[in-house]
Protein backbone atom coordinates (compact mmCIF):
# COMPACT_ATOMS: atom_id res chain seq x y z
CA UNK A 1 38.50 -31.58 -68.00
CA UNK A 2 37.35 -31.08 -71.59
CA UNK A 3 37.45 -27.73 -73.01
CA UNK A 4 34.59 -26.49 -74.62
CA UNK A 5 34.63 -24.27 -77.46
CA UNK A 6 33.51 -20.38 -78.06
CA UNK A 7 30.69 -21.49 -80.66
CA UNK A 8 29.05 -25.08 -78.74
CA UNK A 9 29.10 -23.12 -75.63
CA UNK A 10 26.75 -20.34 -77.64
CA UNK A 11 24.49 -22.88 -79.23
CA UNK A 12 24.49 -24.90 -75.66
CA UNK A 13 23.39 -21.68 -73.92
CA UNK A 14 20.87 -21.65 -76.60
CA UNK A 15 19.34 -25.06 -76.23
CA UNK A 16 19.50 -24.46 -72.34
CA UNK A 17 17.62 -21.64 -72.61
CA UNK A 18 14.79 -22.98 -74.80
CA UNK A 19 14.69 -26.34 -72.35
CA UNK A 20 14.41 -24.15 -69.17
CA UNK A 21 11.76 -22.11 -70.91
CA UNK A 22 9.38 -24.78 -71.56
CA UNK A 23 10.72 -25.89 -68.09
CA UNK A 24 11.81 -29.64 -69.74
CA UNK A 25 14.59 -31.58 -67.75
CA UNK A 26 17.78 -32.92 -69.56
CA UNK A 27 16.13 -36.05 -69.72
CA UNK A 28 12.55 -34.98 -70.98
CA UNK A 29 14.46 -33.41 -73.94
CA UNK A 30 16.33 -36.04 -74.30
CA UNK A 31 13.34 -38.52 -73.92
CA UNK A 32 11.38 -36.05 -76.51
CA UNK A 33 14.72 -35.61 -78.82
CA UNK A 34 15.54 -39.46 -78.94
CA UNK A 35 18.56 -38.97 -77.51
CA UNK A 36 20.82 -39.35 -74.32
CA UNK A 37 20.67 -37.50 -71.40
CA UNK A 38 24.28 -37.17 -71.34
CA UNK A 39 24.31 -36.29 -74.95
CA UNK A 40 22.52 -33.53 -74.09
CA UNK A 41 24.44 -32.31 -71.40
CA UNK A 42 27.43 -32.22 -73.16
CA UNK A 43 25.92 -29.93 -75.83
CA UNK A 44 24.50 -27.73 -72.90
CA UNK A 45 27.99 -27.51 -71.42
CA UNK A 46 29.48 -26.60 -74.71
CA UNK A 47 31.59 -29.89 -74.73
CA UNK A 48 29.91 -31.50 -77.83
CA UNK A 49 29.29 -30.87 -81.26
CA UNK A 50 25.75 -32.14 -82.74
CA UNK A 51 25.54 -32.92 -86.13
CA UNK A 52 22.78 -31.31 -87.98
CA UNK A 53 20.14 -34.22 -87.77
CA UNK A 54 20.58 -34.09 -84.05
CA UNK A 55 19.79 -29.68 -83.93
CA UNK A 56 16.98 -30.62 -85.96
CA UNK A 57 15.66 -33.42 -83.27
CA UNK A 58 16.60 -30.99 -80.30
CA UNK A 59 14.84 -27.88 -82.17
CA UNK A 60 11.78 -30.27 -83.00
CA UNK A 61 11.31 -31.66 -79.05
CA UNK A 62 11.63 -28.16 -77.92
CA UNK A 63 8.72 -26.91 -80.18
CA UNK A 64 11.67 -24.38 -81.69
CA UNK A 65 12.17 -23.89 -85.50
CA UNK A 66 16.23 -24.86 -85.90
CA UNK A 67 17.14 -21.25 -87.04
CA UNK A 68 15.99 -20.76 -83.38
CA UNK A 69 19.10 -22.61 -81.34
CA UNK A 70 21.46 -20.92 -83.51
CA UNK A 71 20.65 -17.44 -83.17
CA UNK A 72 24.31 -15.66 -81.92
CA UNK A 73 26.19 -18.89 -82.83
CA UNK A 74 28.67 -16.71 -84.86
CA UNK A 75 32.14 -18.30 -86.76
């Protein structure tokens, strides 16, 4: 099992949140994001780290500005 870490598992719960609120699957984000459904699950579970180009394509296909999916995403 890979371990996720304190900060992906904030922004995750972030981007989660956002998806479920504009009640998108995994794979409609992804579809909107241009990017795997997997992908995307592992930043939901906290068990991958998006570069910044990719938080800007998940902020932009959830309608979110990117300040947005970081809120509480503390070092």
């Amino acid at each position: 099992m890979i371990k996720s870490d304190p900060l992906l598992r904030a922004f995750g719960k972030n981007v989660r949140e956002a998806r479920d609120s504009k009640r998108l699957t995994q794979e409609k984000l992804a579809e909107f994001a241009g990017l795997d459904p997997t992908y995307i699950s592992g930043i939901e579970r906290g068990v991958r780290n998006p570069g910044i180009r990719n938080v800007a394509k998940i902020a932009k296909a959830l309608g979110v500005k990117t300040s947005d999916i970081c809120k509480g995403v503390e070092a």
